[in-house]
N, C-alpha and C. Protein backbone atom coordinates (compact mmCIF):
# COMPACT_ATOMS: atom_id res chain seq x y z
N UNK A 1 -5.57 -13.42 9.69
CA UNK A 1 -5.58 -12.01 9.37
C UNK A 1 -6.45 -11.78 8.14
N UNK A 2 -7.52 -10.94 8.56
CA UNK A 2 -7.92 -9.89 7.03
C UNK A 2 -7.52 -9.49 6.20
N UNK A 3 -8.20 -9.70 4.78
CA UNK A 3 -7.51 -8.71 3.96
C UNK A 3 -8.73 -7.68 3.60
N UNK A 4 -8.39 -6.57 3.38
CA UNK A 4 -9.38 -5.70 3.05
C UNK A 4 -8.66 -4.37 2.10
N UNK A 5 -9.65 -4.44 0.96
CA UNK A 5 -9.59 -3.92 -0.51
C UNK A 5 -10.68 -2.06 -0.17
N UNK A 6 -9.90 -0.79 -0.20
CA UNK A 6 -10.49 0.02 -0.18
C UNK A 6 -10.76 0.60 -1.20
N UNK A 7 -11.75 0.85 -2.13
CA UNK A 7 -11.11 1.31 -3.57
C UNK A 7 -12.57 2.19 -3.98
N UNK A 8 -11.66 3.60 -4.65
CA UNK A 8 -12.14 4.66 -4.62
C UNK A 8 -11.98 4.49 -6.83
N UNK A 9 -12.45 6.42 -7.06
CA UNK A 9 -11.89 6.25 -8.39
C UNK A 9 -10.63 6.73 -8.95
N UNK A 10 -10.03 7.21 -7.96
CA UNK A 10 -8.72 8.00 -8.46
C UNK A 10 -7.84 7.42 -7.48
N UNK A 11 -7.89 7.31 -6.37
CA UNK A 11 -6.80 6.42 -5.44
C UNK A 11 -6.30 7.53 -5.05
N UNK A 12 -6.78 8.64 -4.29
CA UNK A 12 -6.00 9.64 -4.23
C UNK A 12 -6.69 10.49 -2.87
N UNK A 13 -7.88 10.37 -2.43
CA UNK A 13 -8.22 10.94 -0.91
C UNK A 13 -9.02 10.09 -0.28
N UNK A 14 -10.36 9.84 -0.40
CA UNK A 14 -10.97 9.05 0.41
C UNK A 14 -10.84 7.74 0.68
N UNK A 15 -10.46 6.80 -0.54
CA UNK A 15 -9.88 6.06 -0.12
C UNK A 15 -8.31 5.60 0.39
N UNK A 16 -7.54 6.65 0.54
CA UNK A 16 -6.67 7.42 1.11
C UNK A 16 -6.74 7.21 2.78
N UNK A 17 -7.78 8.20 2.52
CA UNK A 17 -7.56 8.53 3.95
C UNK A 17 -8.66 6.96 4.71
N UNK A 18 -9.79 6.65 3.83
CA UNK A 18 -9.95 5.14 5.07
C UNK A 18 -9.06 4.11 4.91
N UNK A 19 -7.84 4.23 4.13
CA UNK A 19 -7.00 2.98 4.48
C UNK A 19 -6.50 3.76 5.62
N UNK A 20 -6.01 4.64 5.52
CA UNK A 20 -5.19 5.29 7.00
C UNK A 20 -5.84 4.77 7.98
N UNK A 21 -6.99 5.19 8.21
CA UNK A 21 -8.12 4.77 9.73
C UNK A 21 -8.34 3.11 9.53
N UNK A 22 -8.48 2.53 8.87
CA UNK A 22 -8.79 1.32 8.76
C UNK A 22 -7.41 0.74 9.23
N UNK A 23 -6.14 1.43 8.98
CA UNK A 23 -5.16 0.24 9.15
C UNK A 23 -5.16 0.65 10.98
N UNK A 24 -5.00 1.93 11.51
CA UNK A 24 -4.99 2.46 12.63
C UNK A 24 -6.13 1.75 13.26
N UNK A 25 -7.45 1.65 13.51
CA UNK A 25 -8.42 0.73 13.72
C UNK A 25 -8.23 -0.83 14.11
N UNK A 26 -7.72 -1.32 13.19
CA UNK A 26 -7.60 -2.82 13.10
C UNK A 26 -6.24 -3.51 13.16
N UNK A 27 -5.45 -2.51 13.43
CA UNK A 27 -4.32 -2.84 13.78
C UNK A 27 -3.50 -4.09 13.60
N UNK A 28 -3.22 -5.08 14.02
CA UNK A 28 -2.53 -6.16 13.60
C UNK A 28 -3.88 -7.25 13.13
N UNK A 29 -5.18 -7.27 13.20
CA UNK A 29 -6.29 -7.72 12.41
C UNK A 29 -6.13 -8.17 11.05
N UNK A 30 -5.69 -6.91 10.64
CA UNK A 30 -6.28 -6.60 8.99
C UNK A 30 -4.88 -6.01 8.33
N UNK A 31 -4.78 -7.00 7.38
CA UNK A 31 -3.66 -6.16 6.22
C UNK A 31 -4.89 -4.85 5.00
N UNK A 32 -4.26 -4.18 4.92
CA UNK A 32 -5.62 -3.09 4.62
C UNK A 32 -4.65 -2.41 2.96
N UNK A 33 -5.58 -2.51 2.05
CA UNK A 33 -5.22 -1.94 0.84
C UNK A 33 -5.89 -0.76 0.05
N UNK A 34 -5.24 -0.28 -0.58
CA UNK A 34 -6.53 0.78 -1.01
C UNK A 34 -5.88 0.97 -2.81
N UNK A 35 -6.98 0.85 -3.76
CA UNK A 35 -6.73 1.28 -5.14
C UNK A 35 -7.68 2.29 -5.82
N UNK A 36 -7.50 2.23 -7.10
CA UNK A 36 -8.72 3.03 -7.44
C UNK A 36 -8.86 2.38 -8.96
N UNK A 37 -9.85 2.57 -9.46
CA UNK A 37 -9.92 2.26 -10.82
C UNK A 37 -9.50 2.97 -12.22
N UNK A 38 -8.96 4.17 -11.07
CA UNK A 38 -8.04 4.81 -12.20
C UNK A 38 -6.79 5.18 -11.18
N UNK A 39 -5.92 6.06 -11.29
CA UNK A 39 -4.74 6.43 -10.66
C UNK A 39 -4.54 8.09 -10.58
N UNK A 40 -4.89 8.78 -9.70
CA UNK A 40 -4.69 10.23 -9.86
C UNK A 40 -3.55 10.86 -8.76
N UNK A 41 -2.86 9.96 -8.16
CA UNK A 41 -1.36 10.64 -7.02
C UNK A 41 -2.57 10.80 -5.87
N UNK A 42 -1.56 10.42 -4.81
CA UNK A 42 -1.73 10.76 -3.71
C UNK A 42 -2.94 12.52 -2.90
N UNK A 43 -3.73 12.89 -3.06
CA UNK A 43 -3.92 14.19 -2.85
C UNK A 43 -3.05 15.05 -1.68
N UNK A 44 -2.53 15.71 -1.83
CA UNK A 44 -1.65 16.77 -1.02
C UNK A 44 -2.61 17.34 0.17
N UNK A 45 -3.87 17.26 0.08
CA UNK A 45 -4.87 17.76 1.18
C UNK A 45 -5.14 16.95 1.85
N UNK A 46 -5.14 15.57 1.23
CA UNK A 46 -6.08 14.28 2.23
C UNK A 46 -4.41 13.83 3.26
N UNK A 47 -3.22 14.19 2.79
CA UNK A 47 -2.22 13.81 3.88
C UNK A 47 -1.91 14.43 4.57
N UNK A 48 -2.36 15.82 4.18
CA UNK A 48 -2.43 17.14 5.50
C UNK A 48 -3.19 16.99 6.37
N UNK A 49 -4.50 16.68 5.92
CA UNK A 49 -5.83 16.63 7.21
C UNK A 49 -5.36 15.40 7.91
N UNK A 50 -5.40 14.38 6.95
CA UNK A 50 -4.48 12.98 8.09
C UNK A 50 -3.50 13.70 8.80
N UNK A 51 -2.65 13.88 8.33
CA UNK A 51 -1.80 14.89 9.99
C UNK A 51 -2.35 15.41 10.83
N UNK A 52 -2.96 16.53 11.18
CA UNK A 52 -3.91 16.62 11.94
C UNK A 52 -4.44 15.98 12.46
N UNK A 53 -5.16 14.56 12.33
CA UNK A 53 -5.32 13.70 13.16
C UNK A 53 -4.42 12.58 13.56
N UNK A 54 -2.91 12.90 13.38
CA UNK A 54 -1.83 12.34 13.88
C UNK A 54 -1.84 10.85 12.77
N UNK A 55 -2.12 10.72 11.91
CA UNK A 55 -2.12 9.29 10.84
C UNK A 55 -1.46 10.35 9.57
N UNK A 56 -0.15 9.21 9.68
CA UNK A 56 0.69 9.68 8.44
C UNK A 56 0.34 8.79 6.90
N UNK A 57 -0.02 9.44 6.21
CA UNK A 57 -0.28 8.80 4.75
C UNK A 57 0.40 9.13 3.40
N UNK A 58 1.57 10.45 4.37
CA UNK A 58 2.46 10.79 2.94
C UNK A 58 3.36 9.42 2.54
N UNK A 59 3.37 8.36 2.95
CA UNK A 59 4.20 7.05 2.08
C UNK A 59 3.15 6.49 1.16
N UNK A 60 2.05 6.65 0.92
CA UNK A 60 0.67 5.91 0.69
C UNK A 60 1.58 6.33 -1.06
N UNK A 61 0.82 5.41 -1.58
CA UNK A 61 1.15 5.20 -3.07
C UNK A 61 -0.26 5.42 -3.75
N UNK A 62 -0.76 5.93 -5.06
CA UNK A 62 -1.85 5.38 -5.44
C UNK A 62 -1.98 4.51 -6.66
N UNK A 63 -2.63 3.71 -6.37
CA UNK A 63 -2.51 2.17 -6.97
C UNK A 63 -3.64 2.01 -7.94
N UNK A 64 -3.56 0.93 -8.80
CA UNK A 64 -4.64 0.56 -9.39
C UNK A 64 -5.07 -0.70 -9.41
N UNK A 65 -6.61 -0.57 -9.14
CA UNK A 65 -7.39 -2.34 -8.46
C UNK A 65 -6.72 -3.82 -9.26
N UNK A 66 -6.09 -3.25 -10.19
CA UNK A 66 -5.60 -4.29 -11.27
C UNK A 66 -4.08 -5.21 -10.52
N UNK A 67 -3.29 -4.54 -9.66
CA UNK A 67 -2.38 -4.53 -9.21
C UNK A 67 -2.85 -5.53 -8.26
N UNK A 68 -3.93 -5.60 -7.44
CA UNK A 68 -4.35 -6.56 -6.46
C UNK A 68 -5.45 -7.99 -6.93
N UNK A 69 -5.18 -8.09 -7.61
CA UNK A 69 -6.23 -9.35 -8.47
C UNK A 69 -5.70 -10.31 -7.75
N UNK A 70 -4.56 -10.82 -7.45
CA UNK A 70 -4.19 -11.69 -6.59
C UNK A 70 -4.29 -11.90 -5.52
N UNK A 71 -4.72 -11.24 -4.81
CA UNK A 71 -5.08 -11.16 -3.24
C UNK A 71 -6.97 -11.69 -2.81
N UNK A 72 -6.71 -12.34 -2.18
CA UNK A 72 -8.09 -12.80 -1.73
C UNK A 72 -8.87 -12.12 -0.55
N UNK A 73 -9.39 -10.76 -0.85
CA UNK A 73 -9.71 -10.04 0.07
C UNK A 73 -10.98 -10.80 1.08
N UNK A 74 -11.03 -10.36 1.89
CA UNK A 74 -12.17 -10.87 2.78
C UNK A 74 -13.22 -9.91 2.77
N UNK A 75 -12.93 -8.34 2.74
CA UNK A 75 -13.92 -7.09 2.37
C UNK A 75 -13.12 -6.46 1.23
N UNK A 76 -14.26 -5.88 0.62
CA UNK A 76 -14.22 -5.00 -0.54
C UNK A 76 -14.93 -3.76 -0.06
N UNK A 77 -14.53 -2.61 -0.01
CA UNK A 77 -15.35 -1.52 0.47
C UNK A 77 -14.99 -0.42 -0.75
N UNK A 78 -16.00 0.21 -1.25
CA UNK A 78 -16.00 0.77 -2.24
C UNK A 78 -16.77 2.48 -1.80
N UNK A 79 -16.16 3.48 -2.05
CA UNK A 79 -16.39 4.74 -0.92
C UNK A 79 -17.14 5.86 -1.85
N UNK A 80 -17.08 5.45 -3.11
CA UNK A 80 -17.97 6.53 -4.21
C UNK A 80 -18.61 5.19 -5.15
N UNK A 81 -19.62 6.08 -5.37
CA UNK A 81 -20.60 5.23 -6.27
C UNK A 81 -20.20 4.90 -7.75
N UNK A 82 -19.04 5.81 -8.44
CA UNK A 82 -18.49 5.56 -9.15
C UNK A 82 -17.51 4.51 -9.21
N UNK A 83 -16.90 4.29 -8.50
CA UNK A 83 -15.83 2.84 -8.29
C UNK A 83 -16.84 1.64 -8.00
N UNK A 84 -18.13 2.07 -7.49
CA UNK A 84 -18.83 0.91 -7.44
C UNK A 84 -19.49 0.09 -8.28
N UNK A 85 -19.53 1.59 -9.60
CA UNK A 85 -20.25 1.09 -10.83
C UNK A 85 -18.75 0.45 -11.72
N UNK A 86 -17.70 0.79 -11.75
CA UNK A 86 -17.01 0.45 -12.32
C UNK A 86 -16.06 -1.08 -11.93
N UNK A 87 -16.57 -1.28 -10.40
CA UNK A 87 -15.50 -2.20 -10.01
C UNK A 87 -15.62 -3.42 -10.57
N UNK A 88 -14.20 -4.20 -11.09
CA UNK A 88 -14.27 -5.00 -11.94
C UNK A 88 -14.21 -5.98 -10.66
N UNK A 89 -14.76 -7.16 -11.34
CA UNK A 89 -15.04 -8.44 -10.72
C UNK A 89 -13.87 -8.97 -10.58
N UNK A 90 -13.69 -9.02 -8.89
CA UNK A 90 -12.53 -9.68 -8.28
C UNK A 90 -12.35 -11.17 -7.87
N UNK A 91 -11.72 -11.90 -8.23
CA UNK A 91 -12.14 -13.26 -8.20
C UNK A 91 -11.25 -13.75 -6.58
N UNK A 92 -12.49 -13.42 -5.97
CA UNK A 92 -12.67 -13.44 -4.60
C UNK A 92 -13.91 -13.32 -4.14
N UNK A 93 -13.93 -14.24 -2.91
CA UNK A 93 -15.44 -14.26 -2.02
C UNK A 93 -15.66 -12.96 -1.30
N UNK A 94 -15.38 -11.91 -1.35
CA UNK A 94 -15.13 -11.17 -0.53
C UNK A 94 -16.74 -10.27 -0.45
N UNK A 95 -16.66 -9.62 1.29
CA UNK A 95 -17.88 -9.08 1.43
C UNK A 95 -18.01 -7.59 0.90
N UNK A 96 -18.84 -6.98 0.04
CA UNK A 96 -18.63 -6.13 -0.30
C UNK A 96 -19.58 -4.75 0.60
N UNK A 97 -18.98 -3.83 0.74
CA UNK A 97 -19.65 -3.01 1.30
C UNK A 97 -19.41 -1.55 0.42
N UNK A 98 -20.50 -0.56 0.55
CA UNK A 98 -20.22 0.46 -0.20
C UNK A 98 -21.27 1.83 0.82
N UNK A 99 -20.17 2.99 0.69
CA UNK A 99 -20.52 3.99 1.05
C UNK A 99 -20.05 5.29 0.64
N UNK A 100 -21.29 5.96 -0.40
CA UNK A 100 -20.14 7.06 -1.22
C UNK A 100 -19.97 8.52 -0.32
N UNK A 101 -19.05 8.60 -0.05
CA UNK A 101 -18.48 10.00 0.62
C UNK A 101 -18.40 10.89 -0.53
N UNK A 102 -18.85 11.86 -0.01
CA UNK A 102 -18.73 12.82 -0.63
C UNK A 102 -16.75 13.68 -1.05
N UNK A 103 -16.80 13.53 -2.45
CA UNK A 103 -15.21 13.91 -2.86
C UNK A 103 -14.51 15.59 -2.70
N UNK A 104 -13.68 15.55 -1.38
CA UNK A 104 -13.81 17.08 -1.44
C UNK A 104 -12.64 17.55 -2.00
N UNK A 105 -12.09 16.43 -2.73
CA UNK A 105 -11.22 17.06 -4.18
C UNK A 105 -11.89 17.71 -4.83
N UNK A 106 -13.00 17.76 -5.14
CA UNK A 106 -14.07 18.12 -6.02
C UNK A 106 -14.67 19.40 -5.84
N UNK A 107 -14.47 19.60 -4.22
CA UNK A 107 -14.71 21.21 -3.29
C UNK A 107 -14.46 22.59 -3.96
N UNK A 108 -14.82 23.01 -4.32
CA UNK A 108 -14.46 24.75 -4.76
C UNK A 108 -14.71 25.75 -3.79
N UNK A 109 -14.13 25.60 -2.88
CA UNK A 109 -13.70 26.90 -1.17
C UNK A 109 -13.29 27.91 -2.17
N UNK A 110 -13.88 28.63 -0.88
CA UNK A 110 -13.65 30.18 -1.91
C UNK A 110 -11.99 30.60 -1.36
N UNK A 111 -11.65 29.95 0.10
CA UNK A 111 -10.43 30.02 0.54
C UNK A 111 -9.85 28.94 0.60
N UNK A 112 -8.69 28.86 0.85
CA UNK A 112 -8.06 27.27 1.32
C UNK A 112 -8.42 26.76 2.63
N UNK A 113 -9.09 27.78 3.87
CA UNK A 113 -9.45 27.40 5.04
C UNK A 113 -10.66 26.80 4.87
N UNK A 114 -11.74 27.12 3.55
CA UNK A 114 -12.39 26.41 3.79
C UNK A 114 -12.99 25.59 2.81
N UNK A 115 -11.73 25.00 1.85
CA UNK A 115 -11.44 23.57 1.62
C UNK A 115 -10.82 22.91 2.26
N UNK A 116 -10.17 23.06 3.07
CA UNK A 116 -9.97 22.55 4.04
C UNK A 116 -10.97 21.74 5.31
N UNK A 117 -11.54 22.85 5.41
CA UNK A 117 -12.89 22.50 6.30
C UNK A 117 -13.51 21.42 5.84
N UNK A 118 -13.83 21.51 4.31
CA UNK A 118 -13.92 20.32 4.02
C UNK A 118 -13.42 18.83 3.69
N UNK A 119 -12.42 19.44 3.86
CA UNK A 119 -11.99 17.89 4.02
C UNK A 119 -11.73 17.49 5.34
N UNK A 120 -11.72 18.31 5.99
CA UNK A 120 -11.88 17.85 7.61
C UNK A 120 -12.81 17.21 8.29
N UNK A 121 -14.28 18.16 7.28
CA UNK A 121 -15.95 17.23 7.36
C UNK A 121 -15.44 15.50 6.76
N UNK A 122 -15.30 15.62 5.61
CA UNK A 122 -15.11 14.16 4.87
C UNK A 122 -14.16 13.04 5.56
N UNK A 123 -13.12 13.69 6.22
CA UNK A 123 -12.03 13.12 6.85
C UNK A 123 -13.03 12.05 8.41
N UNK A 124 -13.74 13.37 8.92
CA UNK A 124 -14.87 12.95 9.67
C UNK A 124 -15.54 11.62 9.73
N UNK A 125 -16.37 12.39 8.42
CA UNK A 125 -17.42 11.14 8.39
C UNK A 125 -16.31 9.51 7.36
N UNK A 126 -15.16 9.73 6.96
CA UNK A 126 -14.87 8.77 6.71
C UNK A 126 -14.25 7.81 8.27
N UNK A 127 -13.66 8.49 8.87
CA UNK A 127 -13.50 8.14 10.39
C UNK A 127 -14.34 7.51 11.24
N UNK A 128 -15.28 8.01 11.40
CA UNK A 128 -16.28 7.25 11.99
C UNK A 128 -16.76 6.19 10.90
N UNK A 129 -17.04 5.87 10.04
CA UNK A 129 -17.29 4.69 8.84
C UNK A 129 -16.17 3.80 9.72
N UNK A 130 -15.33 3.91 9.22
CA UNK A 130 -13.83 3.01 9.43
C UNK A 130 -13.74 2.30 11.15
N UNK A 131 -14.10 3.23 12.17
CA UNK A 131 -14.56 2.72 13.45
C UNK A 131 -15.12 1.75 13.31
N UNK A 132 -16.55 2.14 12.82
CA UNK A 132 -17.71 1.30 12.92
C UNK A 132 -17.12 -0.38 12.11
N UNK A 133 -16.69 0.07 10.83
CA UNK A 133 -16.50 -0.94 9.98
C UNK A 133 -15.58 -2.09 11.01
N UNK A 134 -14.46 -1.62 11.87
CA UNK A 134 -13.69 -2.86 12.42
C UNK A 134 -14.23 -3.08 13.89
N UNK A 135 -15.10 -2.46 14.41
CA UNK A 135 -16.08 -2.95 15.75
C UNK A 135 -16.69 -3.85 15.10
N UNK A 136 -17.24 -3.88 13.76
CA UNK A 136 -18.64 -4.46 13.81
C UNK A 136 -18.25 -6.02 13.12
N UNK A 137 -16.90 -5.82 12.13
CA UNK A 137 -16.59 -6.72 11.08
C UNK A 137 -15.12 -7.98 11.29
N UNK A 138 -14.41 -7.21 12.30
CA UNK A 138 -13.05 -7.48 13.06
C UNK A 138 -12.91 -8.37 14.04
């Protein structure tokens, strides 16, 4: 079995929501983790839009990369360019991959329908990432 390290900078949506798809994806494969290099709670939007696509993530905790130093990941996937500049050296062989999604915590909708929307885009394109990632790597 895999281990695989998702880690964002707040631990709180995108990498959120690709542990959700990543664990759904790879199913008994991959034990699947997700931290951040800082800790900002769970986002209340990224476990709504996961509903919507039927993946529950309101148990999800948000963690910090420090908490997993012990684990010998096999991937490291890093989803903003900021966690990528910051990620501390894990003493592990692990393959690292990086792709920064755009943070739609960060969104200013003029309504809630359409911050929403966006995170439905982001939810998207993190979805298809997460596909691809356990076809290609699994």
């Amino acid at each position: 079995m895999k281990n695989i390290l998702v880690l964002c900078t707040g631990n709180s949506c995108r990498s959120q929501i690709a542990e959700g798809y990543l664990k759904y994806y790879a199913g008994n494969k991959a034990n699947v983790y997700s931290a951040g290099v800082e800790t900002h709670g769970v986002n209340p939007r990224a476990i709504a839009t996961m509903q919507e696509d039927n993946i529950d993530i309101s148990g999800h905790t948000s963690n910090h990369v420090d908490e997993y130093l012990n684990i010998d990941f096999d991937f490291v996937i890093t989803v903003c360019d900021h966690a990528r500049e910051r990620c501390p050296v894990l003493p592990t062989q692990a393959r690292k991959f990086h792709y920064n999604f755009p943070d739609p915590a960060k969104f200013k909708g003029e309504t809630e329908e359409a911050t929403m929307a966006e995170f439905r885009r982001v939810r998207q394109l993190i979805k298809d990432y997460c596909k691809a990632f356990v076809a290609e790597n699994l």
